[in-house]
ModelCIF file with pLDDT and N, C-alpha, C, O atoms, coordinates in Angstrom:
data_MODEL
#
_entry.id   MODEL 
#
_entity.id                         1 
_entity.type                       polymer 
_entity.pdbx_number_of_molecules   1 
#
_entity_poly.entity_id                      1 
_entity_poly.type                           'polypeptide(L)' 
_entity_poly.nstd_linkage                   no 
_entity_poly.nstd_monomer                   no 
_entity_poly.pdbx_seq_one_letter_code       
;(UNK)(UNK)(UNK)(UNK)(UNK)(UNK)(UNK)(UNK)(UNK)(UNK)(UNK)(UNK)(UNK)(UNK)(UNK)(UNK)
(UNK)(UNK)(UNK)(UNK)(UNK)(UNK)(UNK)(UNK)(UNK)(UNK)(UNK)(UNK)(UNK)(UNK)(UNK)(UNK)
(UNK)(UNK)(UNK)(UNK)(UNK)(UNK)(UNK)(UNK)(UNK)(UNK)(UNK)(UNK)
;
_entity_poly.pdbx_seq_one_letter_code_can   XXXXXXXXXXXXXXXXXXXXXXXXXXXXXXXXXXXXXXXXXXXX 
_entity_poly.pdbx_strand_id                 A 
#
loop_
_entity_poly_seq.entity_id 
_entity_poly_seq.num 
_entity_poly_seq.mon_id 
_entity_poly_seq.hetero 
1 1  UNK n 
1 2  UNK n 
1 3  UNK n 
1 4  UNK n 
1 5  UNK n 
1 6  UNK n 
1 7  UNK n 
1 8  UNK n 
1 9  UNK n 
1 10 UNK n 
1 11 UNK n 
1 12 UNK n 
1 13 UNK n 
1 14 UNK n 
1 15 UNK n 
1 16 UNK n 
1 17 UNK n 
1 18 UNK n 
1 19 UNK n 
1 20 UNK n 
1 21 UNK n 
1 22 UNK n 
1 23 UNK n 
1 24 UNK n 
1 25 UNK n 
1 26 UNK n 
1 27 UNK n 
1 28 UNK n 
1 29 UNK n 
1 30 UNK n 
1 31 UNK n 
1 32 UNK n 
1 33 UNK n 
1 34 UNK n 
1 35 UNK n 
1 36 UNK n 
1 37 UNK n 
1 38 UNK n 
1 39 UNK n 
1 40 UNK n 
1 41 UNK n 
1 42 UNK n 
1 43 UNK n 
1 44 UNK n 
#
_struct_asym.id          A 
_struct_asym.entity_id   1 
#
loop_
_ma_qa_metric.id 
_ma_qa_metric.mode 
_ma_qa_metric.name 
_ma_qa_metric.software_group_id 
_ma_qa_metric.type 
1 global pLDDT . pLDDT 
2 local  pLDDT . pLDDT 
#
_ma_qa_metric_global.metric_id      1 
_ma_qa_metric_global.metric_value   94.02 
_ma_qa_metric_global.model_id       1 
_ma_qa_metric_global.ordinal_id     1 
#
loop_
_ma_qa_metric_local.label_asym_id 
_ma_qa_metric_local.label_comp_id 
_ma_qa_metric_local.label_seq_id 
_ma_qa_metric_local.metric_id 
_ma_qa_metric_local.metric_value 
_ma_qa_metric_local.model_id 
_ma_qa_metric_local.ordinal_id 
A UNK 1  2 95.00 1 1  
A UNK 2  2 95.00 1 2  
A UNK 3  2 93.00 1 3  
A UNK 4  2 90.00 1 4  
A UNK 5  2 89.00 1 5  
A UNK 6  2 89.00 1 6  
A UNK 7  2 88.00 1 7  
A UNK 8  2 86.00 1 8  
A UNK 9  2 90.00 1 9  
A UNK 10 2 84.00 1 10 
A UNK 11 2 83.00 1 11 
A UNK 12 2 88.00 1 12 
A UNK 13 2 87.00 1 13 
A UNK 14 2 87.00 1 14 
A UNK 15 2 89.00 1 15 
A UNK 16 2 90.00 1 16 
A UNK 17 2 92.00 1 17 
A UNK 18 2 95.00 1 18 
A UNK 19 2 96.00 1 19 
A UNK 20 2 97.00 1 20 
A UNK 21 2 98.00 1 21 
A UNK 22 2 98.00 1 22 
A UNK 23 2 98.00 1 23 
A UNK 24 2 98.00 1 24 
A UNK 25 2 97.00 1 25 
A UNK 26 2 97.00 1 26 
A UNK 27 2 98.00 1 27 
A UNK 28 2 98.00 1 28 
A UNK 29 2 98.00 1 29 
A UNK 30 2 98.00 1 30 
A UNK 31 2 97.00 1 31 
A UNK 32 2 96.00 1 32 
A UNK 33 2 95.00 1 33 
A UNK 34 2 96.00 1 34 
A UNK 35 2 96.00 1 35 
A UNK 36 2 96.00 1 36 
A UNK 37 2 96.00 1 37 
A UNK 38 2 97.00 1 38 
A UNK 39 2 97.00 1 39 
A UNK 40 2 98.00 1 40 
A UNK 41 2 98.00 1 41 
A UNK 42 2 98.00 1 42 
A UNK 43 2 98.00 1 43 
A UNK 44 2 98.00 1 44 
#
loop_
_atom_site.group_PDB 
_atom_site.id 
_atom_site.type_symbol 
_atom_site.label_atom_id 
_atom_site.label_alt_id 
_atom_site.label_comp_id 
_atom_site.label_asym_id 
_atom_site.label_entity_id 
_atom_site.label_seq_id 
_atom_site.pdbx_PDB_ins_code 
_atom_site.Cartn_x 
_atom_site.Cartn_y 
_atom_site.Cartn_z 
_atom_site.occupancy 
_atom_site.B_iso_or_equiv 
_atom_site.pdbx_formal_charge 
_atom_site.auth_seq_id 
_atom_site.auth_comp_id 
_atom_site.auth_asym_id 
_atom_site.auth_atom_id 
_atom_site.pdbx_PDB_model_num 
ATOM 1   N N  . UNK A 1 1  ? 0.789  -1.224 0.000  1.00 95.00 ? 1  UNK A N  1 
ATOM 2   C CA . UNK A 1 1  ? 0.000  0.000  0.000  1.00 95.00 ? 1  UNK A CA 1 
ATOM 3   C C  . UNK A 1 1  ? 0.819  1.271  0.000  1.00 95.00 ? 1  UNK A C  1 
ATOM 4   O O  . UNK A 1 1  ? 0.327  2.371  -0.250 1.00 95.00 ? 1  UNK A O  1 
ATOM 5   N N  . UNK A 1 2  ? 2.267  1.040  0.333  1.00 95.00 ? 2  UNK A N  1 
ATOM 6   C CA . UNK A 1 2  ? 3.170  2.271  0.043  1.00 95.00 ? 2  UNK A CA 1 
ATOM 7   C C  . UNK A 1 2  ? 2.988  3.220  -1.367 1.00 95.00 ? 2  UNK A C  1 
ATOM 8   O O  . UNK A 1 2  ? 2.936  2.785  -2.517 1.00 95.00 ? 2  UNK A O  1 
ATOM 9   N N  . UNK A 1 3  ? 2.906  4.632  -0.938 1.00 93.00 ? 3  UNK A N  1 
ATOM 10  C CA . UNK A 1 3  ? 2.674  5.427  -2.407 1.00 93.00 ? 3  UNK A CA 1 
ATOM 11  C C  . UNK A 1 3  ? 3.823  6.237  -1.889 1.00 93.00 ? 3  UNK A C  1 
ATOM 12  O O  . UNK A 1 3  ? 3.784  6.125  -0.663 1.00 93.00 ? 3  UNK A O  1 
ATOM 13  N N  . UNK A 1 4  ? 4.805  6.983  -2.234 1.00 90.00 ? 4  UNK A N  1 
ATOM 14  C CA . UNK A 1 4  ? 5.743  7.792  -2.500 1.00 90.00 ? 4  UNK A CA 1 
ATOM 15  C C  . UNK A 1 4  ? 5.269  9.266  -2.347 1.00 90.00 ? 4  UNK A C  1 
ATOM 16  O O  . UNK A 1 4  ? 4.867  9.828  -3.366 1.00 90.00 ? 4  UNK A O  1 
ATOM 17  N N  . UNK A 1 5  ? 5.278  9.894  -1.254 1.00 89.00 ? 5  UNK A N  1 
ATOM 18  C CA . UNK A 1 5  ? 4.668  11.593 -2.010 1.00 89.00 ? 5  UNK A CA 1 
ATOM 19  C C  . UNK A 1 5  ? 4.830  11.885 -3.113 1.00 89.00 ? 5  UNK A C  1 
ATOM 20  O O  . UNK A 1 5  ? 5.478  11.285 -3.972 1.00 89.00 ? 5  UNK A O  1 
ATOM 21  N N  . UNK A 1 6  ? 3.961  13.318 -3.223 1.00 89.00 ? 6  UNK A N  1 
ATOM 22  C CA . UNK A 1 6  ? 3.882  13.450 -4.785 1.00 89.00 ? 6  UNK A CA 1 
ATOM 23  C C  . UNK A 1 6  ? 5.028  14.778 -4.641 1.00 89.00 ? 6  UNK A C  1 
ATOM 24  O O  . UNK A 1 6  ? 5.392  15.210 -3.547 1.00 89.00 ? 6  UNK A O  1 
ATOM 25  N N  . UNK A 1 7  ? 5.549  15.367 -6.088 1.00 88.00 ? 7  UNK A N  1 
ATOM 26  C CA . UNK A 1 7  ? 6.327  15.852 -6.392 1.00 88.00 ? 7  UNK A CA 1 
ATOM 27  C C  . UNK A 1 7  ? 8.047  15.541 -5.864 1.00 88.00 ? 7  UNK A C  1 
ATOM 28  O O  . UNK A 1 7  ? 8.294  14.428 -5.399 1.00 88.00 ? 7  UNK A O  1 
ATOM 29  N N  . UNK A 1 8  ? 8.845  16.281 -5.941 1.00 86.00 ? 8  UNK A N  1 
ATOM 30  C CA . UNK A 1 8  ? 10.325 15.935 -5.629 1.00 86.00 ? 8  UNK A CA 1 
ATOM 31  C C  . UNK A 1 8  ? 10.408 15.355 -4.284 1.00 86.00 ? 8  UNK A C  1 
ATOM 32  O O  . UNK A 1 8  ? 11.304 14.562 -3.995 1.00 86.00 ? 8  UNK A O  1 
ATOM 33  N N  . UNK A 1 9  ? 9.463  15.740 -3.413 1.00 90.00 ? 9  UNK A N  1 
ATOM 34  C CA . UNK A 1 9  ? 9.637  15.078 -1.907 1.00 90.00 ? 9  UNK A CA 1 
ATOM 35  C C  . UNK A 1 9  ? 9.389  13.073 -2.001 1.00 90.00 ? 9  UNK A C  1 
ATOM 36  O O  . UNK A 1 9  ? 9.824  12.247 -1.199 1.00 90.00 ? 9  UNK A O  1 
ATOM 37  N N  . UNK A 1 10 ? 8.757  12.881 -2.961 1.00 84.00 ? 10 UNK A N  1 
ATOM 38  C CA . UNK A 1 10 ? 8.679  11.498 -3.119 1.00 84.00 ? 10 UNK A CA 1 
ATOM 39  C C  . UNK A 1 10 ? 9.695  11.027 -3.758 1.00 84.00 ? 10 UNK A C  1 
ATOM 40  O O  . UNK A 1 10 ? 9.587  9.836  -4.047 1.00 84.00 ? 10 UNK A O  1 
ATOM 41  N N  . UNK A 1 11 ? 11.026 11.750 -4.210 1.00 83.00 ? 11 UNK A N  1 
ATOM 42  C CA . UNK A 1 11 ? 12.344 11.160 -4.159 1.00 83.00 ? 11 UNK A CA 1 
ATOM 43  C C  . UNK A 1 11 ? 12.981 10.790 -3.161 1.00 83.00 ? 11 UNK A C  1 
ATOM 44  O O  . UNK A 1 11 ? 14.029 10.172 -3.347 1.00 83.00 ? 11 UNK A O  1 
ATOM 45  N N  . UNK A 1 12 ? 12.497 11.084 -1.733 1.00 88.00 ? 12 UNK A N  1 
ATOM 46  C CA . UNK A 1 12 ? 13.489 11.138 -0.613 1.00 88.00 ? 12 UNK A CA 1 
ATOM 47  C C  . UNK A 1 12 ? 13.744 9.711  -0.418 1.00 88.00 ? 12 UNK A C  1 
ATOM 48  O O  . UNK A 1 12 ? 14.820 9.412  0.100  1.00 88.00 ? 12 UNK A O  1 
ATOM 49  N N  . UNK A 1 13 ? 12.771 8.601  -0.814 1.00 87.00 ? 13 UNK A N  1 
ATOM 50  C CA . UNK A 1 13 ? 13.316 7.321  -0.313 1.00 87.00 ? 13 UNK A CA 1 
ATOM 51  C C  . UNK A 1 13 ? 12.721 6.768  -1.294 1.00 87.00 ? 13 UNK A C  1 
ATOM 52  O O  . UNK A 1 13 ? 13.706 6.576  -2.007 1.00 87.00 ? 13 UNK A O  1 
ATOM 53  N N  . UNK A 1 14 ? 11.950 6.407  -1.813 1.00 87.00 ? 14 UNK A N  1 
ATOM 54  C CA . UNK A 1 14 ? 10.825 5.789  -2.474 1.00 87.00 ? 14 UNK A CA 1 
ATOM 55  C C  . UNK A 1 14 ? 11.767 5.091  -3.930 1.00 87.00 ? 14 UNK A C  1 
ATOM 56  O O  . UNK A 1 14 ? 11.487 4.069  -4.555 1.00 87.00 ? 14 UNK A O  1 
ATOM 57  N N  . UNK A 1 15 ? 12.948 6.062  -4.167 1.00 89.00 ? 15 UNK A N  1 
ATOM 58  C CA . UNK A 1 15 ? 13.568 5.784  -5.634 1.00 89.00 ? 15 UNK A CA 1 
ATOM 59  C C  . UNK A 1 15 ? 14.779 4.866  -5.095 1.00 89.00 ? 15 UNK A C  1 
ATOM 60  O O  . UNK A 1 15 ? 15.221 4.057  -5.911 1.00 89.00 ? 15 UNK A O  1 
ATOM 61  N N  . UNK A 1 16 ? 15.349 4.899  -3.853 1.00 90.00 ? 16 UNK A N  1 
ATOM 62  C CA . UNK A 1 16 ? 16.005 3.577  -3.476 1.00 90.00 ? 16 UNK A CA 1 
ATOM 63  C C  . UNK A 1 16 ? 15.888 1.990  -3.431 1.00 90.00 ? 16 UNK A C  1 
ATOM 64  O O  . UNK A 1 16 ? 16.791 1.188  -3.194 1.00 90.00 ? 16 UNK A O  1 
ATOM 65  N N  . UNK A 1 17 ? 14.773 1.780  -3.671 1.00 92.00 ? 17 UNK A N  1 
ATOM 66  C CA . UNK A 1 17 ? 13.924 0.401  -3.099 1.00 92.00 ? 17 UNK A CA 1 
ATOM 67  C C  . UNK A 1 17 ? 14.352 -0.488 -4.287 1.00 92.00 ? 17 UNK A C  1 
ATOM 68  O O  . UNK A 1 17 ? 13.551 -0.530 -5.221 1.00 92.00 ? 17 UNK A O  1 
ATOM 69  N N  . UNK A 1 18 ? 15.473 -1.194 -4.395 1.00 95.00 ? 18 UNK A N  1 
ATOM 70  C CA . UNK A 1 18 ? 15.744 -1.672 -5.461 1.00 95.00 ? 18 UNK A CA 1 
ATOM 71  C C  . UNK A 1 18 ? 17.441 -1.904 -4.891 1.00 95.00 ? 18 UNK A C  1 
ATOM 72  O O  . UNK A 1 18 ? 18.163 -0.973 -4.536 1.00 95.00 ? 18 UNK A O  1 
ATOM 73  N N  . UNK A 1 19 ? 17.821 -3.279 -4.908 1.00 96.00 ? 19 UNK A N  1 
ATOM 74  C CA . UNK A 1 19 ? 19.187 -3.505 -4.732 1.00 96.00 ? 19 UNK A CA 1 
ATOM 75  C C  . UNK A 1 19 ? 20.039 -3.038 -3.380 1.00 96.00 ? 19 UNK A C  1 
ATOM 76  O O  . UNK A 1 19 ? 21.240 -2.787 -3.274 1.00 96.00 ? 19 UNK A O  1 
ATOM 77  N N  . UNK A 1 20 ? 19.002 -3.013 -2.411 1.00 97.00 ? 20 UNK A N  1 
ATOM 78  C CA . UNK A 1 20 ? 19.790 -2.538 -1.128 1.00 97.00 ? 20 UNK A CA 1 
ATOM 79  C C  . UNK A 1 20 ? 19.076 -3.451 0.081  1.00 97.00 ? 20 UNK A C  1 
ATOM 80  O O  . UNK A 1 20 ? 17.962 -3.972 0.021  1.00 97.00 ? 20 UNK A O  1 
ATOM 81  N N  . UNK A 1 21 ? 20.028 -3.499 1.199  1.00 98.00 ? 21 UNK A N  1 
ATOM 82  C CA . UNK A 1 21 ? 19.399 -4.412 2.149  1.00 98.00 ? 21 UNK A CA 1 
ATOM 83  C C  . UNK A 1 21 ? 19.008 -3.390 3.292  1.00 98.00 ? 21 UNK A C  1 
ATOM 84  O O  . UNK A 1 21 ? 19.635 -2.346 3.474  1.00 98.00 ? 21 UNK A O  1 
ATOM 85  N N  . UNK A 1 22 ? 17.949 -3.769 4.025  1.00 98.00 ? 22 UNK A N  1 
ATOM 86  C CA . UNK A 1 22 ? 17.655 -3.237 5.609  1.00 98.00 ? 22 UNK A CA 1 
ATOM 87  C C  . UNK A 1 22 ? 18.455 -3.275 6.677  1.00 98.00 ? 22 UNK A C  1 
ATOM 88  O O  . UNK A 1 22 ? 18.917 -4.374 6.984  1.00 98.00 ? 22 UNK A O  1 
ATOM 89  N N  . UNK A 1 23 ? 18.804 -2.087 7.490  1.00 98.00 ? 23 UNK A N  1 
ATOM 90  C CA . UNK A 1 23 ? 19.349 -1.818 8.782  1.00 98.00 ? 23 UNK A CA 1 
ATOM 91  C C  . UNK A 1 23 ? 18.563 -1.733 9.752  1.00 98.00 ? 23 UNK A C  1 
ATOM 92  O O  . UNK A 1 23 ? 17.605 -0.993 9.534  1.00 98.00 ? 23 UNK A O  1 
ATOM 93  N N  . UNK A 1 24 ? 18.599 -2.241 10.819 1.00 98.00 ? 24 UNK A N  1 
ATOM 94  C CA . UNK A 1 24 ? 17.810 -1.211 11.864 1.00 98.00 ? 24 UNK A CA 1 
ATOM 95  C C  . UNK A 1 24 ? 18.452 -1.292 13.214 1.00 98.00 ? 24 UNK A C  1 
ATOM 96  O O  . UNK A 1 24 ? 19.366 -2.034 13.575 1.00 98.00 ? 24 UNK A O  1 
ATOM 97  N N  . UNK A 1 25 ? 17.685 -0.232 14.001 1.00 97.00 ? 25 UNK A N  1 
ATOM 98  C CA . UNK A 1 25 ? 18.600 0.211  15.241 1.00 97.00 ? 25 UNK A CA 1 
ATOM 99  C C  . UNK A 1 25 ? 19.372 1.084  15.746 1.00 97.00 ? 25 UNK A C  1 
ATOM 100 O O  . UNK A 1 25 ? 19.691 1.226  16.926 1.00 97.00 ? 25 UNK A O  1 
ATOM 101 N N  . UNK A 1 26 ? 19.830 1.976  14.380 1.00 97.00 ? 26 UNK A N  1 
ATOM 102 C CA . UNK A 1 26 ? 21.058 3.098  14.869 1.00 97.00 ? 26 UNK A CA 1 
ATOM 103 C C  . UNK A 1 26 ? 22.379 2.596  15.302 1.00 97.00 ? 26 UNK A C  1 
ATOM 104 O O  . UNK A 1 26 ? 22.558 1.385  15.430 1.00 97.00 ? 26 UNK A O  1 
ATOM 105 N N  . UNK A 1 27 ? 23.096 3.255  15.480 1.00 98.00 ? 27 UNK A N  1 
ATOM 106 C CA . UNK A 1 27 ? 24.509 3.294  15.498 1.00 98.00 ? 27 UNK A CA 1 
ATOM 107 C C  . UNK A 1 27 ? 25.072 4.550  16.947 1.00 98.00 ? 27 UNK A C  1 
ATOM 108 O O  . UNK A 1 27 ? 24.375 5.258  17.674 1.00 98.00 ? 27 UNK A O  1 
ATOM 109 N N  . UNK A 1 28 ? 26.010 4.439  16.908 1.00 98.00 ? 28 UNK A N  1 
ATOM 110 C CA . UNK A 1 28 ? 26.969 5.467  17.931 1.00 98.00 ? 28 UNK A CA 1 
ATOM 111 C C  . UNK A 1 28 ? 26.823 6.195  17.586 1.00 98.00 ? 28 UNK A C  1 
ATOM 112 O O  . UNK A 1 28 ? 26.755 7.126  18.389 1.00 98.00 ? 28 UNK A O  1 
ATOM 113 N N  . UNK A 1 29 ? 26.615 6.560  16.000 1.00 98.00 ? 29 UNK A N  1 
ATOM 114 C CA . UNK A 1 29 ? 26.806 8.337  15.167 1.00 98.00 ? 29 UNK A CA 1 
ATOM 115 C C  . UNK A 1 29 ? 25.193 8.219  15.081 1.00 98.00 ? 29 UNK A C  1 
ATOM 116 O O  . UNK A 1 29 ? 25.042 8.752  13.982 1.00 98.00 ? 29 UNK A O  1 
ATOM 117 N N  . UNK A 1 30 ? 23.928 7.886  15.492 1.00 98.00 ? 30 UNK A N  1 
ATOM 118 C CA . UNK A 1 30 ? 22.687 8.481  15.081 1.00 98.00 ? 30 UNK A CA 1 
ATOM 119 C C  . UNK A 1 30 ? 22.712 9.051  16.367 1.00 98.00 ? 30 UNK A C  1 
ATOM 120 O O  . UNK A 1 30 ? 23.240 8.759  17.440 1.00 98.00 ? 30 UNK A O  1 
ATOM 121 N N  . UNK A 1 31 ? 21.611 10.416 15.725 1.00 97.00 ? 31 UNK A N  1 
ATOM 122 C CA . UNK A 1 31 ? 21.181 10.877 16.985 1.00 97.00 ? 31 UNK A CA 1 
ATOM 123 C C  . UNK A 1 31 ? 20.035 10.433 17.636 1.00 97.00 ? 31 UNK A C  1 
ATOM 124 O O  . UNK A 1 31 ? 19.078 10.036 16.971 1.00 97.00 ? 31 UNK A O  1 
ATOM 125 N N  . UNK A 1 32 ? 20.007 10.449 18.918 1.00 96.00 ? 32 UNK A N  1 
ATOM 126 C CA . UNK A 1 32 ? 18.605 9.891  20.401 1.00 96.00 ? 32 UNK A CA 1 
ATOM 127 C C  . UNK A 1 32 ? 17.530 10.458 19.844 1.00 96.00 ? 32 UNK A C  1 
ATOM 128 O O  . UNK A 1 32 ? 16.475 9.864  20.067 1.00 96.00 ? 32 UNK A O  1 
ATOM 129 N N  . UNK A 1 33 ? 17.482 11.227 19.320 1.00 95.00 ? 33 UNK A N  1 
ATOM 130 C CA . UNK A 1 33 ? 15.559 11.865 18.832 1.00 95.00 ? 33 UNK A CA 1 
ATOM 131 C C  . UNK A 1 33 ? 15.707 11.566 17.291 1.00 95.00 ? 33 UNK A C  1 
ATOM 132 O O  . UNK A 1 33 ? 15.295 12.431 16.518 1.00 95.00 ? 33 UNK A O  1 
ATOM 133 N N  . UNK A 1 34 ? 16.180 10.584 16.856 1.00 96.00 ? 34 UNK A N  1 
ATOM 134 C CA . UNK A 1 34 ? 16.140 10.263 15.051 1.00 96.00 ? 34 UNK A CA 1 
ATOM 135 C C  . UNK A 1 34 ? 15.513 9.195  15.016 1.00 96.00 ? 34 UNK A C  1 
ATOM 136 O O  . UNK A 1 34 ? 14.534 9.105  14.274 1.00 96.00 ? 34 UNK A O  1 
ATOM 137 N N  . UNK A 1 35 ? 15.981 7.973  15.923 1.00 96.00 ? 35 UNK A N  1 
ATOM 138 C CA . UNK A 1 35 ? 16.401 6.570  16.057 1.00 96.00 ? 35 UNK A CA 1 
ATOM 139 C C  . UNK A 1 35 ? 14.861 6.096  16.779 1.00 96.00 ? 35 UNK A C  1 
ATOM 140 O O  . UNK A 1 35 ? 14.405 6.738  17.725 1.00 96.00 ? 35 UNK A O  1 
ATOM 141 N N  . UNK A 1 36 ? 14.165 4.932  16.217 1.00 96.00 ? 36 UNK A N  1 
ATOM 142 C CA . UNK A 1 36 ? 12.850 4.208  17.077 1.00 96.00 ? 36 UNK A CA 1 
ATOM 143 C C  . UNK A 1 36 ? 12.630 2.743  16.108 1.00 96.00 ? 36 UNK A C  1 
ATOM 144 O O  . UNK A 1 36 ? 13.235 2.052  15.288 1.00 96.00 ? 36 UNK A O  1 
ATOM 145 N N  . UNK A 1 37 ? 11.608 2.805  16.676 1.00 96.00 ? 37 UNK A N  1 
ATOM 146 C CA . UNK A 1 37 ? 12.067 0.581  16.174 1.00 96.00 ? 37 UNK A CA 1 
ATOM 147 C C  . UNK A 1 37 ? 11.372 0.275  14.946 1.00 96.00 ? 37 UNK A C  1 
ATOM 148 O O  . UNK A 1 37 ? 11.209 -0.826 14.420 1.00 96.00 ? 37 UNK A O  1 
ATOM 149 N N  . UNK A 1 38 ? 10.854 1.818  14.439 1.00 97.00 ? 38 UNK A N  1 
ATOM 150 C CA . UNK A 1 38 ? 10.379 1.187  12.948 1.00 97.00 ? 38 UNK A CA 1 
ATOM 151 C C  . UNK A 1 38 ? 11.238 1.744  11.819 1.00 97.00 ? 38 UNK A C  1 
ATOM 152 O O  . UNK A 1 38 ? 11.111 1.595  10.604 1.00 97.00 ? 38 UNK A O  1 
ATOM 153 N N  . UNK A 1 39 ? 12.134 2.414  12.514 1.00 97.00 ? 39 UNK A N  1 
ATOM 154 C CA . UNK A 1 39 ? 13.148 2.990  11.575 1.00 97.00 ? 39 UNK A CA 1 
ATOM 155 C C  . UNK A 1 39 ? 13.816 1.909  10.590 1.00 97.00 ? 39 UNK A C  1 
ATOM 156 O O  . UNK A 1 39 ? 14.135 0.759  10.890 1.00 97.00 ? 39 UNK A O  1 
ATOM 157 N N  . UNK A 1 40 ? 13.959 2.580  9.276  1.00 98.00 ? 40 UNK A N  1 
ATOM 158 C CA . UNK A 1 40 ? 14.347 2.021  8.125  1.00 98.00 ? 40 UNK A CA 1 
ATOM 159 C C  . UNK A 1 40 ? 15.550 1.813  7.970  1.00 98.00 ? 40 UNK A C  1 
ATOM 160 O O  . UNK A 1 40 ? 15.598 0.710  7.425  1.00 98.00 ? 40 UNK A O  1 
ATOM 161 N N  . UNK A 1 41 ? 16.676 2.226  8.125  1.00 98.00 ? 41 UNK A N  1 
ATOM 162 C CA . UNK A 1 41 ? 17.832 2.482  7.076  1.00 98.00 ? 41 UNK A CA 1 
ATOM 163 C C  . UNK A 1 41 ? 18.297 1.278  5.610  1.00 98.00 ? 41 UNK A C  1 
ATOM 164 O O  . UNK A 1 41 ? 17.970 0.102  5.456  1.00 98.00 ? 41 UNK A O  1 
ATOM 165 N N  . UNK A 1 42 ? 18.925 1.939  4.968  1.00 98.00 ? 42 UNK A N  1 
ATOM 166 C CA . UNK A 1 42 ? 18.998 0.789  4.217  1.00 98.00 ? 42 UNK A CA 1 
ATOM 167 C C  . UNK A 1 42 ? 20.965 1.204  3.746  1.00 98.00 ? 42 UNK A C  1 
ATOM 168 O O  . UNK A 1 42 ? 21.684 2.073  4.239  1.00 98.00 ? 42 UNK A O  1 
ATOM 169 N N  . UNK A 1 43 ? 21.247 0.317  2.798  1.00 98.00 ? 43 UNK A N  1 
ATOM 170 C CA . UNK A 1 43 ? 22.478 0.308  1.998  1.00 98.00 ? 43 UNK A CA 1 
ATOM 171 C C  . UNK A 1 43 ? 22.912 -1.156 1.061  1.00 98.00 ? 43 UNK A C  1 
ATOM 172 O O  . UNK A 1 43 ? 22.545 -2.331 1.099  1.00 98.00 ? 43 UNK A O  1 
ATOM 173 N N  . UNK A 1 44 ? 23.856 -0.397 0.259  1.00 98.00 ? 44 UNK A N  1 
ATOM 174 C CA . UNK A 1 44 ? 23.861 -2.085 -0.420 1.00 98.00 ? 44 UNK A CA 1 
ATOM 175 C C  . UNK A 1 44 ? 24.213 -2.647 0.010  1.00 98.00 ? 44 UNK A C  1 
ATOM 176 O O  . UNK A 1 44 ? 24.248 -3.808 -0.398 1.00 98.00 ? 44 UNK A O  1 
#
């Protein structure tokens, strides 16, 4: 059911989804008010 916003703001993630794997959890370098347990990150 994911739709992408409309105009350039629906580049922010939506055009990644293709050839990358899931992170989650944060790191030492995220910041305490970024980081929660449905957070995404991704990379190849």
């Amino acid at each position: 059911g994911y739709r992408p916003p409309a105009g350039a703001e629906g580049e922010y993630n939506g055009k990644f989804m293709c050839n990358q794997m899931v992170l989650r959890g944060g790191s030492c370098a995220t910041p305490r008010s970024h980081i929660r347990k449905s957070y995404r990150n991704f990379f190849p």
